[in-house]
Protein backbone atom coordinates (compact mmCIF):
# COMPACT_ATOMS: atom_id res chain seq x y z
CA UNK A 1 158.25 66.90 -165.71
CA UNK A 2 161.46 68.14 -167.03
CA UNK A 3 162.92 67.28 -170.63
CA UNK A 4 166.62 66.24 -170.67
CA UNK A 5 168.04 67.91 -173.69
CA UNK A 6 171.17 66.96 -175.27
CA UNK A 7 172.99 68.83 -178.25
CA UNK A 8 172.63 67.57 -181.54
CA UNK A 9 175.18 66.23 -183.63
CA UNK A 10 177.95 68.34 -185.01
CA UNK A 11 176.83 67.46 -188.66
CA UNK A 12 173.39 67.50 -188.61
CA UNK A 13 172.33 70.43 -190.73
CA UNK A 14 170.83 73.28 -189.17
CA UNK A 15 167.87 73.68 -190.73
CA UNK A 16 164.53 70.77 -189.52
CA UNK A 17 162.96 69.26 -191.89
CA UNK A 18 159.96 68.96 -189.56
CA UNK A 19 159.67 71.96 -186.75
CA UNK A 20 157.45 70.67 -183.82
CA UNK A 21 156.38 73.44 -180.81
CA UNK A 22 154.85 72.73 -177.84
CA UNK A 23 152.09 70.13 -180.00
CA UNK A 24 149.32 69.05 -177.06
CA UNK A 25 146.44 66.26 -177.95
CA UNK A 26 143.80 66.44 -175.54
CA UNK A 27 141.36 63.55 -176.03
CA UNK A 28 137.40 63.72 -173.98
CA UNK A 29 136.46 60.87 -172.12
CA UNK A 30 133.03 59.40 -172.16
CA UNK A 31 129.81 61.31 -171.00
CA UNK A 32 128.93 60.49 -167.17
CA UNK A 33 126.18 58.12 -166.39
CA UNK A 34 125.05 61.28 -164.47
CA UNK A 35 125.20 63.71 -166.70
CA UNK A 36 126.77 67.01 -167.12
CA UNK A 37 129.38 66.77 -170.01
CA UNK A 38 132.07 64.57 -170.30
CA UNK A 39 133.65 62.61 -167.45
CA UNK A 40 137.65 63.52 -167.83
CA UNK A 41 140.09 63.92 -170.48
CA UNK A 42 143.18 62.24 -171.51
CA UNK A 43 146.40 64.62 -172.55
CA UNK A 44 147.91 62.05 -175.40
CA UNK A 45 150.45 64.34 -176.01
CA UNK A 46 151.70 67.10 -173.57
CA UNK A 47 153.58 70.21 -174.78
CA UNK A 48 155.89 68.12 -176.81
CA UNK A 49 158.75 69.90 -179.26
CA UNK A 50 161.36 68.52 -181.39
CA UNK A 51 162.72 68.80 -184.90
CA UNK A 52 163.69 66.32 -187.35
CA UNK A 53 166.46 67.16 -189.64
CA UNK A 54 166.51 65.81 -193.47
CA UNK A 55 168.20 62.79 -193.87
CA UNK A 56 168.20 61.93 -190.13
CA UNK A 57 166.07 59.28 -188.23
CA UNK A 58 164.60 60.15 -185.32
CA UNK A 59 163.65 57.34 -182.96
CA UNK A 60 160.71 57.76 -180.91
CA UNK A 61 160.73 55.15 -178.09
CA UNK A 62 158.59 54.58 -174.83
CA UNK A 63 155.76 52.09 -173.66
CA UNK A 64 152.79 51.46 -174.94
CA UNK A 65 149.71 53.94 -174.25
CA UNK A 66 152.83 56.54 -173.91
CA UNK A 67 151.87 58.85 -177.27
CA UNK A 68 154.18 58.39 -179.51
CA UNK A 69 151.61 56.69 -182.01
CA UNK A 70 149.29 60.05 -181.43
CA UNK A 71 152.44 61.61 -181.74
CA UNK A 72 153.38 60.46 -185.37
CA UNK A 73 150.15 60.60 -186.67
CA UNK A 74 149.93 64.71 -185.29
CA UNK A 75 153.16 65.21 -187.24
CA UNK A 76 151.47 64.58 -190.44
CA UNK A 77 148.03 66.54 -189.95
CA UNK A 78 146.06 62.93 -190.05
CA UNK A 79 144.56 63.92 -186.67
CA UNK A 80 144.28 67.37 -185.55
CA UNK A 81 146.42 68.67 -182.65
CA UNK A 82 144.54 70.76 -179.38
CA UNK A 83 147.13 73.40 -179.51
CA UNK A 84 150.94 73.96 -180.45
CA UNK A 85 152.38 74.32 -184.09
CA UNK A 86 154.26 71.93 -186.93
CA UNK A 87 155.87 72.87 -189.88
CA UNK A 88 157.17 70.96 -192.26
CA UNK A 89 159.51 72.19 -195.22
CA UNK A 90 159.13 75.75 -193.55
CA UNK A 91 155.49 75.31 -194.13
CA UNK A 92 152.95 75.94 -191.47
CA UNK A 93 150.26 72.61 -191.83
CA UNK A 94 147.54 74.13 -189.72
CA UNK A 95 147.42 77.33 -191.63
CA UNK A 96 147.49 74.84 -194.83
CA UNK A 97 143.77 74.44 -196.70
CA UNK A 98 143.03 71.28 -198.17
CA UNK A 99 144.94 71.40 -201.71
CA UNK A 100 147.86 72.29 -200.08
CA UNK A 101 147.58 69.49 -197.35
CA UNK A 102 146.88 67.59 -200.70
CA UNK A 103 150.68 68.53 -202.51
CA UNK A 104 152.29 68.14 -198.91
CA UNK A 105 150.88 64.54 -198.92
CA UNK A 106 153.21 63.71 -201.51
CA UNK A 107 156.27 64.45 -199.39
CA UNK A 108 154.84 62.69 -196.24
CA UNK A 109 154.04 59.34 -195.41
CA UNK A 110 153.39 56.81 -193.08
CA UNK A 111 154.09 53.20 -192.71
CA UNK A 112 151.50 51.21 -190.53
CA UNK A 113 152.14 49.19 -187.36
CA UNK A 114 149.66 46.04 -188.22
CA UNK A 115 150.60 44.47 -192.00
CA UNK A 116 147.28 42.66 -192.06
CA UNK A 117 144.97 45.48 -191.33
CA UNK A 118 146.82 48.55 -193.21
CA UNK A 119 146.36 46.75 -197.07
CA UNK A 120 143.12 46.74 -198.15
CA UNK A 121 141.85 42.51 -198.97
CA UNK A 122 140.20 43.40 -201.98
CA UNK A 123 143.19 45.18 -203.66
CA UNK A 124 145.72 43.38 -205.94
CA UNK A 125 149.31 44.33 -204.87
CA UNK A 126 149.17 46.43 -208.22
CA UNK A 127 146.15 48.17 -207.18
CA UNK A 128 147.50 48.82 -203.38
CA UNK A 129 150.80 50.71 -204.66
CA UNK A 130 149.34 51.98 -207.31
CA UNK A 131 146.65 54.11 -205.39
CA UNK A 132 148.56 56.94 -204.51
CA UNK A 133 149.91 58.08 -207.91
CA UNK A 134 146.40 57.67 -209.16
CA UNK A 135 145.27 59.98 -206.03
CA UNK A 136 147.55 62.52 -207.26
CA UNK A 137 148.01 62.63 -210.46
CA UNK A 138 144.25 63.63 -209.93
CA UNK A 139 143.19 61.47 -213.06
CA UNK A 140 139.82 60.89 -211.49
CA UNK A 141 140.40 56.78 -212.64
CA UNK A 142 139.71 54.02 -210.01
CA UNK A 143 142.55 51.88 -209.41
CA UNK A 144 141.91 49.59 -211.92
CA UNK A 145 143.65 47.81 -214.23
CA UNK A 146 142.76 49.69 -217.30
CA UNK A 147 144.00 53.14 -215.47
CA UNK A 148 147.24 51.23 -214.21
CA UNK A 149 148.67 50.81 -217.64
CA UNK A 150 148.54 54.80 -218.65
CA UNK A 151 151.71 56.77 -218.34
CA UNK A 152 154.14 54.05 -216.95
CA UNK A 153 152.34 53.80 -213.66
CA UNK A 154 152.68 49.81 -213.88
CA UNK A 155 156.52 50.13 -214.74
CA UNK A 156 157.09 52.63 -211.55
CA UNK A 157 154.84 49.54 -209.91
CA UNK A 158 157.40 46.74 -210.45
CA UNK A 159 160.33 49.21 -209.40
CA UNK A 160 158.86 49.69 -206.38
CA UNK A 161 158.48 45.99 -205.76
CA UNK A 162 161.94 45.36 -206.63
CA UNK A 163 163.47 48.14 -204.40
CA UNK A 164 161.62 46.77 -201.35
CA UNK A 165 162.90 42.95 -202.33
CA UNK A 166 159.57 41.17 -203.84
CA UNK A 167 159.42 39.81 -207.56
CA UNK A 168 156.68 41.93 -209.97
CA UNK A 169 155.12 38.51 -210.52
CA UNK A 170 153.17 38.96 -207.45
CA UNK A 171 151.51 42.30 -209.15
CA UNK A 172 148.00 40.16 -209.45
CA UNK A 173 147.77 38.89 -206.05
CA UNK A 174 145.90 39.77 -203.14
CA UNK A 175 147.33 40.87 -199.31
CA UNK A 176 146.08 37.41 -197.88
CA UNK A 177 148.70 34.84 -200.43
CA UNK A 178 151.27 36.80 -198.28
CA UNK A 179 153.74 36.46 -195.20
CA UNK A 180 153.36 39.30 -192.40
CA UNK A 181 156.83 40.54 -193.27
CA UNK A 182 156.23 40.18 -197.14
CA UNK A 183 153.00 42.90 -196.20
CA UNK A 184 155.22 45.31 -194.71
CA UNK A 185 157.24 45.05 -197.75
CA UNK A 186 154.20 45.68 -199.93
CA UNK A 187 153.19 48.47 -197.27
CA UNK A 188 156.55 50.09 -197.63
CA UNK A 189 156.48 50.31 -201.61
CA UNK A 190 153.38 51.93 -201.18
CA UNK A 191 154.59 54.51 -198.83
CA UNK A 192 157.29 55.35 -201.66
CA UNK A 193 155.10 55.59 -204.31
CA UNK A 194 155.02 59.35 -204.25
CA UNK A 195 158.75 59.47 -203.61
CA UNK A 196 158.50 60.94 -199.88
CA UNK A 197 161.01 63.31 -198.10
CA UNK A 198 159.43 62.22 -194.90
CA UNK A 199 157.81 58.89 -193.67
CA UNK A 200 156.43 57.98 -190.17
CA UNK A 201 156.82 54.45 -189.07
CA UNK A 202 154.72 53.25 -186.54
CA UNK A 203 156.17 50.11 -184.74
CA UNK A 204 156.83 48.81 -188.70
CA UNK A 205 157.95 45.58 -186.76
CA UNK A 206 156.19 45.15 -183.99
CA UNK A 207 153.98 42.57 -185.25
CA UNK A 208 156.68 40.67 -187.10
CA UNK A 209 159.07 37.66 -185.36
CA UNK A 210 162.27 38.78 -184.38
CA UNK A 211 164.26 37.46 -187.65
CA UNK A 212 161.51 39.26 -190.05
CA UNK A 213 161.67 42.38 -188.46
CA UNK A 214 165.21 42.84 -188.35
CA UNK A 215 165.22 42.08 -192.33
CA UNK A 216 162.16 45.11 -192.17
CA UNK A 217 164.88 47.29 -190.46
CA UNK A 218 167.53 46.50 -192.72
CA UNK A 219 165.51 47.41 -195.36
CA UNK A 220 164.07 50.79 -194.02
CA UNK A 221 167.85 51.78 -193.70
CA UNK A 222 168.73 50.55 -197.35
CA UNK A 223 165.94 52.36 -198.40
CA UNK A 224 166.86 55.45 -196.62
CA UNK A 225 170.52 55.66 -198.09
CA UNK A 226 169.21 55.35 -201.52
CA UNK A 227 166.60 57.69 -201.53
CA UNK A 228 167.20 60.13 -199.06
CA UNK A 229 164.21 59.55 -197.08
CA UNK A 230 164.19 61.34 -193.50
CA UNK A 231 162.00 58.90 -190.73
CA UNK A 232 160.34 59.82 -187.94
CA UNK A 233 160.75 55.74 -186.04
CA UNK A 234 158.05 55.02 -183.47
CA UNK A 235 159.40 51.77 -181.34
CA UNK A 236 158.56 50.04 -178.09
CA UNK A 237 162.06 47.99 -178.55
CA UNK A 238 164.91 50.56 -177.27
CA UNK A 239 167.45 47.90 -179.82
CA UNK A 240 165.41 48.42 -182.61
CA UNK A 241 165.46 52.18 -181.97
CA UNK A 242 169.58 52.17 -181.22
CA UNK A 243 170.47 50.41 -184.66
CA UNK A 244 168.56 52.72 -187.22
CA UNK A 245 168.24 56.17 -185.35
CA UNK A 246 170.40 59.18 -185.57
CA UNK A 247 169.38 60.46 -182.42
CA UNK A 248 166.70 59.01 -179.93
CA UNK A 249 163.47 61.08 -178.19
CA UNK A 250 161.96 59.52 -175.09
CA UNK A 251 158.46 59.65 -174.67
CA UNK A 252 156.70 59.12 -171.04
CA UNK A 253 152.94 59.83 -170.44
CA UNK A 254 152.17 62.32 -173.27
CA UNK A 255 155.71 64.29 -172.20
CA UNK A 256 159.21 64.21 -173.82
CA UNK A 257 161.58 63.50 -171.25
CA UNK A 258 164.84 63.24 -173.04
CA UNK A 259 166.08 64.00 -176.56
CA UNK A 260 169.58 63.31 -177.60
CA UNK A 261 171.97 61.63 -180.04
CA UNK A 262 172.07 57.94 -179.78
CA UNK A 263 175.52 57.35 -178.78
CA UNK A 264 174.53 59.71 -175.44
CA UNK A 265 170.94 58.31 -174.98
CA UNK A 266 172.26 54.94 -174.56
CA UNK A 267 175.63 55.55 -172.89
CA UNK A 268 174.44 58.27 -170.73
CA UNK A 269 171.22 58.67 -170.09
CA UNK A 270 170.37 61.26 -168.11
CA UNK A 271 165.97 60.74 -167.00
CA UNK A 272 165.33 57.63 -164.93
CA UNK A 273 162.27 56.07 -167.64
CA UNK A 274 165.57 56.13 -169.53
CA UNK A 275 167.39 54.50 -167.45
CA UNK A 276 164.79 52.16 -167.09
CA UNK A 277 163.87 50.99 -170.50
CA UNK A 278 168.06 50.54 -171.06
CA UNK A 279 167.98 47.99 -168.03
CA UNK A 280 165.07 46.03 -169.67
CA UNK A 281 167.67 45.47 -172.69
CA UNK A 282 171.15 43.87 -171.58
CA UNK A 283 172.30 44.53 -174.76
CA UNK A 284 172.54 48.15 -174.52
CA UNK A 285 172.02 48.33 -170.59
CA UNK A 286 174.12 51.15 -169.01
C-alpha cells in the first residue's frame, strides 16, 4: 500500500526530534491445536517511518486495532520493535544499554489511555508523581513520605499539581476520591515530573465525556506552550487530532498511508481511509 506524503511545513525545523525508519512489529499467534509452531502472525506495525520535530505535535489517527498504540509505545523502547530503527535526540535506542535507556527515560514519556487503570490504588497522589524523581535521582528510597520531603521533591509535587489545574490539598489522597478527567490530570503531572522533551499520548481522552476531554486537550496544548514539550498524539477522533496537531499521520492496518500538515490532511486528502474517516466527521468533512 502506498504512503501519501506531503511536505512539511515551511517552519518546522529541519532537524527530528524523533527519527523513525522503516519500524515493523511482528506479533506470533497462538500454537496450533495440531502442533507444529505457531499458527500465524500479526504485522502490528508495517515498515512505518516518520519524524517528529521538537516543539511539533504529531497526530497519529486511525481505527482501533490499526497500530498506532503499538506504534507509540515502539517509539519509546517500552516494547521491542522486529526490525527497522528509532532515534531519538540523534541517539540510536536499540544500540542503547540499559543506563542509557535509563537517562533517555527522563526526556520521554507517556501518558496512558485508561485514567483508572494507569495510577496505581494504593498510591497517594504525592506518592504517584513523586515516583519518577525518586526513580532517578537513584536515591534507592521507596516513595514514601519520609523520602518525599528531601531535596524539595514535595515543593516540585504541588507545582506540578498546580500547572495541570488541581489544588496541592489533594497531595494525601488516593486515585479512587477522583473524577476520570481529574486522573488524567494527576496522570499528566506525573508524566512531567522529569521535565520531558517528548511525551506519547495514547487516546489521553478517549475514556473521558466529550466536555472533560476537550478541557484534557486544552490543557495538553497549555502545557505544551509553556514547556516546550514535543507530543507524539495517538487519537481515534480525526477533531481531536485537527485542533492540537501540527501535522497529521494516518495509520491503516499496521501501514502509514498518509503524512502531511494538518491544513492539507483535512482539506485535501489525498488516500481514500482518509477520505473516509473525514466523512465520519461533518465538522471537518471534505
Amino acid at each position: 500500500m502506498a504512503i501519501f506524503a506531503l511536505p512539511d511545513s515551511a517552519n518546522i525545523l529541519p532537524m527530528p526530534l524523533l527519527e523513525v525508519r522503516n519500524l515493523t512489529k511482528i506479533f506470533p499467534l497462538g500454537e496450533s491445536i495440531f502442533g507444529g509452531g505457531a499458527k500465524g502472525e500479526v504485522r502490528a506495525v508495517d515498515d512505518v517511518s516518520f519524524d517528529i520535530h521538537s516543539g511539533e505535535t504529531l497526530g497519529l489517527v486511525g481505527e482501533s486495532g490499526s497500530g498506532k498504540s503499538t506504534l507509540g509505545r515502539l517509539a519509546l523502547r517500552l516494547i521491542e520493535p522486529t526490525s527497522g530503527s528509532i532515534r531519538f535526540d540523534g541517539r540510536d535506542l536499540q544500540a542503547a544499554n540499559h543506563g542509557e535507556m535509563r537517562r533517555l527515560r527522563r526526556d520521554m514519556q507517556i501518558i496512558f489511555q485508561d485514567p483508572f487503570g494507569s495510577l496505581d490504588p494504593r498510591m497517594s497522589v504525592e506518592d504517584i508523581i513523586a515516583e519518577p524523581l525518586i526513580i532517578h535521582k537513584e536515591t534507592g528510597a521507596p516513595p514514601s513520605s519520609r523520602s518525599l520531603r528531601q531535596g524539595g521533591t514535595r515543593l516540585r509535587v504541588a507545582e506540578l499539581l498546580r500547572a495541570v489545574g488541581l489544588d496541592e490539598s489533594i497531595l494525601p489522597r488516593f486515585p479512587h476520591e477522583f473524577s476520570g478527567g481529574q486522573r488524567q490530570r494527576i496522570g499528566i503531572a506525573r508524566a512531567l515530573a522529569l521535565r520531558p522533551k517528548f511525551i506519547v499520548a495514547d487516546e489521553p481522552v478517549s475514556a473521558l465525556d466529550v466536555s472533560v476531554g476537550a478541557q484534557i486537550v486544552n490543557l495538553l496544548a497549555q502545557l505544551q506552550r509553556e514547556f516546550g514539550l514535543t507530543y507524539l498524539f495517538i487519537s481515534h477522533s480525526m477533531p481531536v487530532v485537527r485542533y492540537l496537531a501540527t501535522r497529521i499521520a494516518v495509520m491503516y492496518r499496521g501501514k502509514l498511508v498518509e503524512v502531511g500538515t494538518t491544513g492539507q490532511i483535512t482539506t485535501a486528502p489525498r488516500h481514500d481511509y482518509t477520505r473516509s474517516l473525514l466523512e465520519a466527521t461533518p465538522e471537518v468533512a471534505v
